[in-house]
ModelCIF file with pLDDT and N, C-alpha, C, O atoms, coordinates in Angstrom:
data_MODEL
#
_entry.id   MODEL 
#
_entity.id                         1 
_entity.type                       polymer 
_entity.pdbx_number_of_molecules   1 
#
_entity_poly.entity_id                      1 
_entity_poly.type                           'polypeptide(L)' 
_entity_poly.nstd_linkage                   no 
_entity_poly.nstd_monomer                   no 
_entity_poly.pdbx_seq_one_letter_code       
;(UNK)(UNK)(UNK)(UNK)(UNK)(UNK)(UNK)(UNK)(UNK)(UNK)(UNK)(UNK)(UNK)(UNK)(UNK)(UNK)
(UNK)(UNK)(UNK)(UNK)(UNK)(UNK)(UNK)(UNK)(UNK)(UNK)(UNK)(UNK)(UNK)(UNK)(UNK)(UNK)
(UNK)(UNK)(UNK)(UNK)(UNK)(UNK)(UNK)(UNK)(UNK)(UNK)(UNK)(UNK)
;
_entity_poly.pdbx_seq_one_letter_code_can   XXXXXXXXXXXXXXXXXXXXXXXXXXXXXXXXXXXXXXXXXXXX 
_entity_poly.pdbx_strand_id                 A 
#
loop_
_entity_poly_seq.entity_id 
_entity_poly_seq.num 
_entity_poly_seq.mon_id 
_entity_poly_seq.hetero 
1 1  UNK n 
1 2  UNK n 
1 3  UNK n 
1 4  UNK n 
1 5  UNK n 
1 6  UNK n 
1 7  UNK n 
1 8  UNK n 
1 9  UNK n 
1 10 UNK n 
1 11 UNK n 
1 12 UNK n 
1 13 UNK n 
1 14 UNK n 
1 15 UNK n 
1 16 UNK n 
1 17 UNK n 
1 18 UNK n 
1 19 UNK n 
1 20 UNK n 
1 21 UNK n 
1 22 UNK n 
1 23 UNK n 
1 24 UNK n 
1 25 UNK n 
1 26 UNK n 
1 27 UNK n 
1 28 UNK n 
1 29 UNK n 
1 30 UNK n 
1 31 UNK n 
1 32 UNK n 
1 33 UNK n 
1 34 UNK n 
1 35 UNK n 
1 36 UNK n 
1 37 UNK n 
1 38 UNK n 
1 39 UNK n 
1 40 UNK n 
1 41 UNK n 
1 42 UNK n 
1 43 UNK n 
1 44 UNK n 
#
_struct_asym.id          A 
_struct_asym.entity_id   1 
#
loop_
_ma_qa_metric.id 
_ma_qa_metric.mode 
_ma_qa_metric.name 
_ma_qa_metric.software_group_id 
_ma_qa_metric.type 
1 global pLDDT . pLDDT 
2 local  pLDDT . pLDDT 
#
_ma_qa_metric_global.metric_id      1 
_ma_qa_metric_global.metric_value   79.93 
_ma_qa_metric_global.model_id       1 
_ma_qa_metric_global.ordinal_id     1 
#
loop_
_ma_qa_metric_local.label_asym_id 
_ma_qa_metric_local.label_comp_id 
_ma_qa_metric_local.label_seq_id 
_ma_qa_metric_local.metric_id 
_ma_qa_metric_local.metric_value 
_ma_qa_metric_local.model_id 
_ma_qa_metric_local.ordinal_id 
A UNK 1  2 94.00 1 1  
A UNK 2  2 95.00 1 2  
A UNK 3  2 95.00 1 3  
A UNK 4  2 94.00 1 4  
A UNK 5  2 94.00 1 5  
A UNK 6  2 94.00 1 6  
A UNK 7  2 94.00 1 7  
A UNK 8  2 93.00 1 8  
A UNK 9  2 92.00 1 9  
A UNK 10 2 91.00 1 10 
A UNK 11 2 90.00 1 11 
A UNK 12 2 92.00 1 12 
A UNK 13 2 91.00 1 13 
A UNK 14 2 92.00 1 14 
A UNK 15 2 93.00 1 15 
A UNK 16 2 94.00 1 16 
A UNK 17 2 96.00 1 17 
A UNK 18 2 97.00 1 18 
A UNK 19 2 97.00 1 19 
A UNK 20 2 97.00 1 20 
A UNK 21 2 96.00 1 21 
A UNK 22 2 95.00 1 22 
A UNK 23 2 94.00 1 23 
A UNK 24 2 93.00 1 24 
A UNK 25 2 88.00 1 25 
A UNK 26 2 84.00 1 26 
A UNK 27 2 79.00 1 27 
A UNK 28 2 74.00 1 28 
A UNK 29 2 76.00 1 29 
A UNK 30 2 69.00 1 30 
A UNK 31 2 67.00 1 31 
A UNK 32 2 62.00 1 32 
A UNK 33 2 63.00 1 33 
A UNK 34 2 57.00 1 34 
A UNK 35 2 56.00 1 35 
A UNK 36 2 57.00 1 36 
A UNK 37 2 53.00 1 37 
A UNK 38 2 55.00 1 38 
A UNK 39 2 56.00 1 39 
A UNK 40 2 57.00 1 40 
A UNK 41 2 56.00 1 41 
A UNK 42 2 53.00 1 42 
A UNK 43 2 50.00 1 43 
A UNK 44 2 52.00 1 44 
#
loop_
_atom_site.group_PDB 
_atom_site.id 
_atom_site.type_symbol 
_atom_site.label_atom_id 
_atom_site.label_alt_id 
_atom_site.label_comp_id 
_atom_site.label_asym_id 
_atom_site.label_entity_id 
_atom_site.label_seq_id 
_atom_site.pdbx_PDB_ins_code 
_atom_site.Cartn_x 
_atom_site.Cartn_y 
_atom_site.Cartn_z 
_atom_site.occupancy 
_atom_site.B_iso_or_equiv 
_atom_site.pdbx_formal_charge 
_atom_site.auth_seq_id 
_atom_site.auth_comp_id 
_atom_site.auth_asym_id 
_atom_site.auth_atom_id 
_atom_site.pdbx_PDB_model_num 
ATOM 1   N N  . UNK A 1 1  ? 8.286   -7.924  1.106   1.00 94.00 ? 1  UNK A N  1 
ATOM 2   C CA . UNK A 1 1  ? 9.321   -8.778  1.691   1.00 94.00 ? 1  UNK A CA 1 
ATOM 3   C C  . UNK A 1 1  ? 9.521   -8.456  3.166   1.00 94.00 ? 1  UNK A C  1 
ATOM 4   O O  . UNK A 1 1  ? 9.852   -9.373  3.918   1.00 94.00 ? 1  UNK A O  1 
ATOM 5   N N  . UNK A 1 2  ? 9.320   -7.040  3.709   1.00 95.00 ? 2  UNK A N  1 
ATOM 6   C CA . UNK A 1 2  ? 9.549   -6.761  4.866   1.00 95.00 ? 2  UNK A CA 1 
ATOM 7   C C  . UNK A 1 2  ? 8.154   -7.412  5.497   1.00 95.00 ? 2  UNK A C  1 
ATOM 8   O O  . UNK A 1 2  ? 8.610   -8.345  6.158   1.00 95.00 ? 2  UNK A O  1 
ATOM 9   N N  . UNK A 1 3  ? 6.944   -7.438  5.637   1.00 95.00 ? 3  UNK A N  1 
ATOM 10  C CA . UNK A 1 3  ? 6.240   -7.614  6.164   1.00 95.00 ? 3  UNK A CA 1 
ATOM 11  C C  . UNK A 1 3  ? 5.901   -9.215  6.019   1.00 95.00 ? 3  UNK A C  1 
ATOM 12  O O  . UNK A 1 3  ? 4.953   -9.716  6.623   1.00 95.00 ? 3  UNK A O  1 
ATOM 13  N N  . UNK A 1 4  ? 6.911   -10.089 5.020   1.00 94.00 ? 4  UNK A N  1 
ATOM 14  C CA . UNK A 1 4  ? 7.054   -11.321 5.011   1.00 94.00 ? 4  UNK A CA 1 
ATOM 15  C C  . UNK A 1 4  ? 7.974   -11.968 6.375   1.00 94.00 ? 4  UNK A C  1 
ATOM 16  O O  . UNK A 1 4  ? 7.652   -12.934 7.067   1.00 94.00 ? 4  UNK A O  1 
ATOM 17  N N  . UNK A 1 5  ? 9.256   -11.072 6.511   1.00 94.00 ? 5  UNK A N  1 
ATOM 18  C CA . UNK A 1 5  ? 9.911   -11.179 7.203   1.00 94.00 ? 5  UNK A CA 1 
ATOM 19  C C  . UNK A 1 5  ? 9.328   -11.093 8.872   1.00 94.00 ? 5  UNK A C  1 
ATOM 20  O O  . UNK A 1 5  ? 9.733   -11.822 9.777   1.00 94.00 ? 5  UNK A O  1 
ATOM 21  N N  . UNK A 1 6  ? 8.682   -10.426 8.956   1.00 94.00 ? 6  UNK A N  1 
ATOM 22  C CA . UNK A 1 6  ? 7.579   -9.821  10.357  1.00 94.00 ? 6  UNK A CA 1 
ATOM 23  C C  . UNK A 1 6  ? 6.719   -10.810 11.061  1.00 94.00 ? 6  UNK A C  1 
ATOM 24  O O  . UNK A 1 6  ? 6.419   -11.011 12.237  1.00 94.00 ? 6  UNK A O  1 
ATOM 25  N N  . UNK A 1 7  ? 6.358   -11.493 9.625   1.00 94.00 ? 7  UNK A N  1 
ATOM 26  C CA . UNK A 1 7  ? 5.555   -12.955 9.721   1.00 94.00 ? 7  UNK A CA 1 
ATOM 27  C C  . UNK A 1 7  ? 6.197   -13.656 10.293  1.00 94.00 ? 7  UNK A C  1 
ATOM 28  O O  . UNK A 1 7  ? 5.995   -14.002 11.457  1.00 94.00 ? 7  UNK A O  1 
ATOM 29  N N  . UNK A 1 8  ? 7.450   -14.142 9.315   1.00 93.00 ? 8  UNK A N  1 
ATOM 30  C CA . UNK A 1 8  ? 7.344   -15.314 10.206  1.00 93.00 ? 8  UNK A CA 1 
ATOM 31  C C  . UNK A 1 8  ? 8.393   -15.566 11.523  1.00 93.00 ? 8  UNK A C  1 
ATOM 32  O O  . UNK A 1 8  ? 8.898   -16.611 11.932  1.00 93.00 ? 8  UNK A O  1 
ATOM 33  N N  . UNK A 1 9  ? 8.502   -14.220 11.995  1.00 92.00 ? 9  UNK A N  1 
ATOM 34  C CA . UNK A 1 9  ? 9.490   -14.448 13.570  1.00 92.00 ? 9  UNK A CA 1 
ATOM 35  C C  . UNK A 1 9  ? 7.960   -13.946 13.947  1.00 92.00 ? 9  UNK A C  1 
ATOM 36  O O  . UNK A 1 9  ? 8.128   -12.954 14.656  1.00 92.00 ? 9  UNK A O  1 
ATOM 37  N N  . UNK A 1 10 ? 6.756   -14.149 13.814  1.00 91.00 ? 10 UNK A N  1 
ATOM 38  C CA . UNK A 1 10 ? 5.690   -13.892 14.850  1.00 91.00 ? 10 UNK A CA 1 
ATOM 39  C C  . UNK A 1 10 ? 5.502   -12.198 15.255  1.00 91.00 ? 10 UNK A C  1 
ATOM 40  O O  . UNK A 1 10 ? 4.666   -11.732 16.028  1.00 91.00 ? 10 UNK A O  1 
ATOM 41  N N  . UNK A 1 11 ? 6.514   -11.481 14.505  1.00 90.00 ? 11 UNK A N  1 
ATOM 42  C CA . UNK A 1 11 ? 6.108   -9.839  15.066  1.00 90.00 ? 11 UNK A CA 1 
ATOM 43  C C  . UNK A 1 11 ? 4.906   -8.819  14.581  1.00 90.00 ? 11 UNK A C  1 
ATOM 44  O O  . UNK A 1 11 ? 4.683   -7.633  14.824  1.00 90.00 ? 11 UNK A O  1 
ATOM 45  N N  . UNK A 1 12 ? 4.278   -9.748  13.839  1.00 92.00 ? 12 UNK A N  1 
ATOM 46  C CA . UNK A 1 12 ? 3.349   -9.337  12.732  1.00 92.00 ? 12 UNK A CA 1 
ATOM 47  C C  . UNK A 1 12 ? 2.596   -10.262 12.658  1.00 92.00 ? 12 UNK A C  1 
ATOM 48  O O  . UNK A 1 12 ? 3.157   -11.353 12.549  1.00 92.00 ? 12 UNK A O  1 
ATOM 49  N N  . UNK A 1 13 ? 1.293   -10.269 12.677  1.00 91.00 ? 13 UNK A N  1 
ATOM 50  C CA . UNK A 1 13 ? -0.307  -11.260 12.345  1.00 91.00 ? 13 UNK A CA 1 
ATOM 51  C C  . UNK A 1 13 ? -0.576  -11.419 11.180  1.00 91.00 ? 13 UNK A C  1 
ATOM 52  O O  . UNK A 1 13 ? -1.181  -10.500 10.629  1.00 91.00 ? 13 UNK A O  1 
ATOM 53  N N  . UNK A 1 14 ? -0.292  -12.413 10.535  1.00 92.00 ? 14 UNK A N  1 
ATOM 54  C CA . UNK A 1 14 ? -0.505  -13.041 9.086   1.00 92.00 ? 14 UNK A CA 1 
ATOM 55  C C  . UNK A 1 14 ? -1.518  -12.736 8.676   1.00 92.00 ? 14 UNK A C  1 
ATOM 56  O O  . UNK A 1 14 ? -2.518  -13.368 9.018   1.00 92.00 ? 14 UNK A O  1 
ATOM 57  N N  . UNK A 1 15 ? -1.600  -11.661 7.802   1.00 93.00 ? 15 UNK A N  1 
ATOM 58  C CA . UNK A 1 15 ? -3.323  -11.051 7.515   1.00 93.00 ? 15 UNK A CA 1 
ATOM 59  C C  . UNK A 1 15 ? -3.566  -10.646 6.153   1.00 93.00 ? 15 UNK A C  1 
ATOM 60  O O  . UNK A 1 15 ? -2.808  -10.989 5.245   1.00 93.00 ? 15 UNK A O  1 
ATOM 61  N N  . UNK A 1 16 ? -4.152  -10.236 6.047   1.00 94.00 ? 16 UNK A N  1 
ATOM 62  C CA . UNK A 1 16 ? -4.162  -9.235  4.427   1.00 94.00 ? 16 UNK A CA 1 
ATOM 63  C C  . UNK A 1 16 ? -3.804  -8.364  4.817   1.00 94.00 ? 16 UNK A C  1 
ATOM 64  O O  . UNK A 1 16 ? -4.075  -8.320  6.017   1.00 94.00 ? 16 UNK A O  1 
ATOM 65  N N  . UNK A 1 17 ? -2.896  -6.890  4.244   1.00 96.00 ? 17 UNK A N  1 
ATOM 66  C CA . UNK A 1 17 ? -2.859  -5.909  4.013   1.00 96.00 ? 17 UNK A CA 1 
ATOM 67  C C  . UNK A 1 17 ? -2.946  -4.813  3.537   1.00 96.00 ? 17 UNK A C  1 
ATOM 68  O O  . UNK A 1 17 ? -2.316  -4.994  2.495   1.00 96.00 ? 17 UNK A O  1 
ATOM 69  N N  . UNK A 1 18 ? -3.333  -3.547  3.510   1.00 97.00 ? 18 UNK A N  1 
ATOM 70  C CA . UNK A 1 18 ? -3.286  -2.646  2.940   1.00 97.00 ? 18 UNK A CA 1 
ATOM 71  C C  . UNK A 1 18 ? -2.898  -1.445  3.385   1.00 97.00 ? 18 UNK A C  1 
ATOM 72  O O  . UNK A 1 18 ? -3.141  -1.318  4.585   1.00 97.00 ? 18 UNK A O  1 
ATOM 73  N N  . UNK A 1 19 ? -2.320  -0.382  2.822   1.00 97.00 ? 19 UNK A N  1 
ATOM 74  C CA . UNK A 1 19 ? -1.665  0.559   3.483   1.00 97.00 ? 19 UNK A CA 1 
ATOM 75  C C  . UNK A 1 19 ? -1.674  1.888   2.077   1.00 97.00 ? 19 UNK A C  1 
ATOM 76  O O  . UNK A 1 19 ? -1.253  1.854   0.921   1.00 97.00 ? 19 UNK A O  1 
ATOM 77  N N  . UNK A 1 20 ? -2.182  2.670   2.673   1.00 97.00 ? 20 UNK A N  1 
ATOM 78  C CA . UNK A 1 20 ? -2.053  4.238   1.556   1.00 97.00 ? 20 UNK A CA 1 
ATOM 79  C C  . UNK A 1 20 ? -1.680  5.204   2.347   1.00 97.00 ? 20 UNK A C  1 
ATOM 80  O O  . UNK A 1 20 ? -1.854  5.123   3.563   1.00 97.00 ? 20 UNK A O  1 
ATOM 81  N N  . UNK A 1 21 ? -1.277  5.951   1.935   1.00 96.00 ? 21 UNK A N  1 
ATOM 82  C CA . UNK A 1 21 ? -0.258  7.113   2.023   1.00 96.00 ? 21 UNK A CA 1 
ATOM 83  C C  . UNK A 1 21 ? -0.737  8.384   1.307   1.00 96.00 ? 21 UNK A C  1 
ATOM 84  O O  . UNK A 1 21 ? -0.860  8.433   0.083   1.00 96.00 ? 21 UNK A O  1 
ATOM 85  N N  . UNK A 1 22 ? -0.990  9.375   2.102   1.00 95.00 ? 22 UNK A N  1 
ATOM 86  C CA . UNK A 1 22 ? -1.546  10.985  1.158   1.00 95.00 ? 22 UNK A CA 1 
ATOM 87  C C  . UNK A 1 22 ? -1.045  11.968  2.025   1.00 95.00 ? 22 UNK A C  1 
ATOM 88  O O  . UNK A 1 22 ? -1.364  12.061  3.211   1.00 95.00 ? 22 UNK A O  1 
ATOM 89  N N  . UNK A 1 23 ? -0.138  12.817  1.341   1.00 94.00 ? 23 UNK A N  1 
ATOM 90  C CA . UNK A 1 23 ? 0.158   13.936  1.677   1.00 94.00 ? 23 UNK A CA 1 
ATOM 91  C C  . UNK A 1 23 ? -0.647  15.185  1.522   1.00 94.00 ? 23 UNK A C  1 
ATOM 92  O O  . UNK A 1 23 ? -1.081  15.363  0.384   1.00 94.00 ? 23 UNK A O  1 
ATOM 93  N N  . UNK A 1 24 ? -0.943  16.097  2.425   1.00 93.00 ? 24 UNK A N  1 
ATOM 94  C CA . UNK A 1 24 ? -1.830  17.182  2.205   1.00 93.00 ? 24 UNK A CA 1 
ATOM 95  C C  . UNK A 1 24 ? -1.044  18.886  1.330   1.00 93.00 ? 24 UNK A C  1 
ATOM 96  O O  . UNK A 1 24 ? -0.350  19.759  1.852   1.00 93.00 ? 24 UNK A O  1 
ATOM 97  N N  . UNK A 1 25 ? -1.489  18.778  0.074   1.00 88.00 ? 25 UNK A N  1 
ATOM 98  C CA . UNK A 1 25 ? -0.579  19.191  -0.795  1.00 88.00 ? 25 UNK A CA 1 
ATOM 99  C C  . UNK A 1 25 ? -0.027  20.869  -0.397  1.00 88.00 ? 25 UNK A C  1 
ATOM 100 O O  . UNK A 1 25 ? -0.724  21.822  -0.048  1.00 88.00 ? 25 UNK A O  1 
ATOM 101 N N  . UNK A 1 26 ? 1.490   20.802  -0.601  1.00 84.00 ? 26 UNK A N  1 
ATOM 102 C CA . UNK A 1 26 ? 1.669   22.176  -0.232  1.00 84.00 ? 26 UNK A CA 1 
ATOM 103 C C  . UNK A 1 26 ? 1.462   23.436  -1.985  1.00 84.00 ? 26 UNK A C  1 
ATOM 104 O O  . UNK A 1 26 ? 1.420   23.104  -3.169  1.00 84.00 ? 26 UNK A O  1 
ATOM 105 N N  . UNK A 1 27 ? 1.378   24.923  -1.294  1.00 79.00 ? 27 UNK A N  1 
ATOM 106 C CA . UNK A 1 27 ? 0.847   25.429  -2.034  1.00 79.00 ? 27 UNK A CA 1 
ATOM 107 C C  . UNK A 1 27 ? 2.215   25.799  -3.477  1.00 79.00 ? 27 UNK A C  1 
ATOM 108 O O  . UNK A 1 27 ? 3.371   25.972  -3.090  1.00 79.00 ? 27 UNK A O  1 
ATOM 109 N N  . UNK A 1 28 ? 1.872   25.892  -5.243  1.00 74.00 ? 28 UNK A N  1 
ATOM 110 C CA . UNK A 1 28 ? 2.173   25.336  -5.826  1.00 74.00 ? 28 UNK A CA 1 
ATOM 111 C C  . UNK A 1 28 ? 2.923   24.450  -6.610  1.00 74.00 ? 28 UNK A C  1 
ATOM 112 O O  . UNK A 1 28 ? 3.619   24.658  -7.604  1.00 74.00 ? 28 UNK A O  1 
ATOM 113 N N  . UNK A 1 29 ? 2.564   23.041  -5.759  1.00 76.00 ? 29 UNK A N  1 
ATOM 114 C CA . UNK A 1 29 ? 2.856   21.990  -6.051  1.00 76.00 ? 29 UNK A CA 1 
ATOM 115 C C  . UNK A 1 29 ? 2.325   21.473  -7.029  1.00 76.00 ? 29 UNK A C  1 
ATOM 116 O O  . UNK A 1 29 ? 1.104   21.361  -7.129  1.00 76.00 ? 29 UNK A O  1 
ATOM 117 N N  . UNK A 1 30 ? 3.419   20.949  -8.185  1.00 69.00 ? 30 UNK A N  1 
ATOM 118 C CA . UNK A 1 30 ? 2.461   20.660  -9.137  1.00 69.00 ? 30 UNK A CA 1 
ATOM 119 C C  . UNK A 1 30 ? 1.753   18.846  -8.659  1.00 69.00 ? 30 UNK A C  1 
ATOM 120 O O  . UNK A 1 30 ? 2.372   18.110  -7.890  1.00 69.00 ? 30 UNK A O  1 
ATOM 121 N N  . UNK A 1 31 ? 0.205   18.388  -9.411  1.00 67.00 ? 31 UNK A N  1 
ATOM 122 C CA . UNK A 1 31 ? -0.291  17.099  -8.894  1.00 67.00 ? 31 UNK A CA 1 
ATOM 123 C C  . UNK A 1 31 ? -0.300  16.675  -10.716 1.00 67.00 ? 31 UNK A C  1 
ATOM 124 O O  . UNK A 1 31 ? -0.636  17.240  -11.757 1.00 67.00 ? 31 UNK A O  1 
ATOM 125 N N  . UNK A 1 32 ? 0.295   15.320  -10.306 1.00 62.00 ? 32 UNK A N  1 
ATOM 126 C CA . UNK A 1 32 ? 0.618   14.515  -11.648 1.00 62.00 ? 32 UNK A CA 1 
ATOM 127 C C  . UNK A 1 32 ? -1.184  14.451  -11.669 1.00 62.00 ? 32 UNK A C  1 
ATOM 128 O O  . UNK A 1 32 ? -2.015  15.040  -10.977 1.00 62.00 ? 32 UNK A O  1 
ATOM 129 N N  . UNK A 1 33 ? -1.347  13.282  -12.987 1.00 63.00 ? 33 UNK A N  1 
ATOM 130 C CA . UNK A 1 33 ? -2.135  12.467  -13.081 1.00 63.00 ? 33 UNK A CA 1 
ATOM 131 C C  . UNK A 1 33 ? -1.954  11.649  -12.653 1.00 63.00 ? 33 UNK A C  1 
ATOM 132 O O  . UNK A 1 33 ? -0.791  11.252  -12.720 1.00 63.00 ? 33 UNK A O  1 
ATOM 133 N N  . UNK A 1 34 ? -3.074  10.725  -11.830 1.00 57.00 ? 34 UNK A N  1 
ATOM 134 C CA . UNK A 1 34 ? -2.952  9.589   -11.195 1.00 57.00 ? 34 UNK A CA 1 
ATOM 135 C C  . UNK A 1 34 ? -3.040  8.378   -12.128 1.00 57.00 ? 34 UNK A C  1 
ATOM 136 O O  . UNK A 1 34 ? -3.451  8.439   -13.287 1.00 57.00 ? 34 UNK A O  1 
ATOM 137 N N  . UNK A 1 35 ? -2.657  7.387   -11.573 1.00 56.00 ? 35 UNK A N  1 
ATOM 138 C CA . UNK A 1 35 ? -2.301  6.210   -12.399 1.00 56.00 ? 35 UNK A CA 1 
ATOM 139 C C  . UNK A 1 35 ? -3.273  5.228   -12.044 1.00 56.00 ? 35 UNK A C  1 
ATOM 140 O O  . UNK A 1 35 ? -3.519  5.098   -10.845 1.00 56.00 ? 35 UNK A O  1 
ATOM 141 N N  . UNK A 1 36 ? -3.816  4.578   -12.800 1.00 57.00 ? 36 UNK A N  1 
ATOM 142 C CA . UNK A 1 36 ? -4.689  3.790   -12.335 1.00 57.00 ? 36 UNK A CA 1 
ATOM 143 C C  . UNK A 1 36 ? -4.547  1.940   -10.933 1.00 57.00 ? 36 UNK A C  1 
ATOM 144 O O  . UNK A 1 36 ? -3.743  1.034   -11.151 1.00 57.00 ? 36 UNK A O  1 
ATOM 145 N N  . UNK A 1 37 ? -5.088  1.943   -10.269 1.00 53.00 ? 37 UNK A N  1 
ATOM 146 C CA . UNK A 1 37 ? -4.242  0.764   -9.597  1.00 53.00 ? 37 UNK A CA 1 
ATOM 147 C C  . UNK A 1 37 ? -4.131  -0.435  -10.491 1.00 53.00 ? 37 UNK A C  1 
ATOM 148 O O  . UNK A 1 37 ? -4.660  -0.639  -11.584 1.00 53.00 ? 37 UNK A O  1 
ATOM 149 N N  . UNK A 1 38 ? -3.118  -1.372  -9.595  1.00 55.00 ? 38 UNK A N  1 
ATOM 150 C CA . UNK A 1 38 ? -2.891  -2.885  -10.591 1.00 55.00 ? 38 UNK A CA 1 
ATOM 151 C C  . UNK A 1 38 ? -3.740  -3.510  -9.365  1.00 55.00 ? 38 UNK A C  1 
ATOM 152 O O  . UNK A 1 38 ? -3.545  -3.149  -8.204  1.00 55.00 ? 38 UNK A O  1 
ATOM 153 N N  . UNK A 1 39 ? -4.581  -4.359  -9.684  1.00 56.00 ? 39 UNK A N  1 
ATOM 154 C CA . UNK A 1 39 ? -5.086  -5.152  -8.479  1.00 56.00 ? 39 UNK A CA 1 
ATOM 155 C C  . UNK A 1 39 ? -5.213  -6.768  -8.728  1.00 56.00 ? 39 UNK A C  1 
ATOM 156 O O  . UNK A 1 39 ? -4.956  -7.107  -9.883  1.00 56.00 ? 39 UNK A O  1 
ATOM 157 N N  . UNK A 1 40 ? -5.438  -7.427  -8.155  1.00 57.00 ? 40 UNK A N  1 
ATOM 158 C CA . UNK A 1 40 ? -5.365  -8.540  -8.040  1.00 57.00 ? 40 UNK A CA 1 
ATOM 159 C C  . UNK A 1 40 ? -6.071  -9.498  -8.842  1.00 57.00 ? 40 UNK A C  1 
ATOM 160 O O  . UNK A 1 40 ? -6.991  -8.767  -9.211  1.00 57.00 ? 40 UNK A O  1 
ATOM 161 N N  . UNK A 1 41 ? -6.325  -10.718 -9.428  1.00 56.00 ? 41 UNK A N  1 
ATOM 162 C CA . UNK A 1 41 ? -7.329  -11.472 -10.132 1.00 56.00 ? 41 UNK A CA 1 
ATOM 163 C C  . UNK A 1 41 ? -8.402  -11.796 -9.462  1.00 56.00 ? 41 UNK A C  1 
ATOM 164 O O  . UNK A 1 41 ? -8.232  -12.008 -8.262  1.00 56.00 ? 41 UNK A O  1 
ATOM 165 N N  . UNK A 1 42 ? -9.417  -11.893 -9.870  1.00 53.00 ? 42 UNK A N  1 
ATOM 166 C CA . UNK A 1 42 ? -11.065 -12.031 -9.191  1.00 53.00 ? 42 UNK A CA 1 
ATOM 167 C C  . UNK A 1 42 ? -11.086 -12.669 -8.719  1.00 53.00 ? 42 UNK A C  1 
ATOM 168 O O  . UNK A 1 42 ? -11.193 -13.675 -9.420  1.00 53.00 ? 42 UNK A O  1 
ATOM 169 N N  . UNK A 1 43 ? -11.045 -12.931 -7.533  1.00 50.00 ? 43 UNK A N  1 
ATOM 170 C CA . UNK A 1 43 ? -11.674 -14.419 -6.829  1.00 50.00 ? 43 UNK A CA 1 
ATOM 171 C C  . UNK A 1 43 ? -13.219 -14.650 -6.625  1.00 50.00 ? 43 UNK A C  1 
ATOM 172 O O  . UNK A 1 43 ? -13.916 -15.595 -6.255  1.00 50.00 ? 43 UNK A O  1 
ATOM 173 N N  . UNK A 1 44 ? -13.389 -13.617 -6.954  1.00 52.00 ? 44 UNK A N  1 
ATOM 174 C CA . UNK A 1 44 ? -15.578 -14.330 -7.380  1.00 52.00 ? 44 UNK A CA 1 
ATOM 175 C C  . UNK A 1 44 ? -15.214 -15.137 -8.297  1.00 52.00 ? 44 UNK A C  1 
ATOM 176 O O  . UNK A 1 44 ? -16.053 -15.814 -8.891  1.00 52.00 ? 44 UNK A O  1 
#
């Protein structure tokens, strides 16, 4: 919604996006299991 908003006053280039985030882990920290992604329907 924020990057909807960005659109359309022009402060932001109507594009695809993607954006990830990784922290470099401090020492013992526990690391979950990762979750698998949800992604989008095939467009092939």
């Amino acid at each position: 919604a924020d990057l909807d908003e960005l659109r359309k006053t022009n402060d932001m280039v109507n594009d695809d996006c993607t954006l990830v985030t990784v922290r470099v882990v401090r020492p013992g920290e526990p690391i979950p299991e990762p979750e698998p992604p949800v992604l989008p329907e095939d467009p092939l």
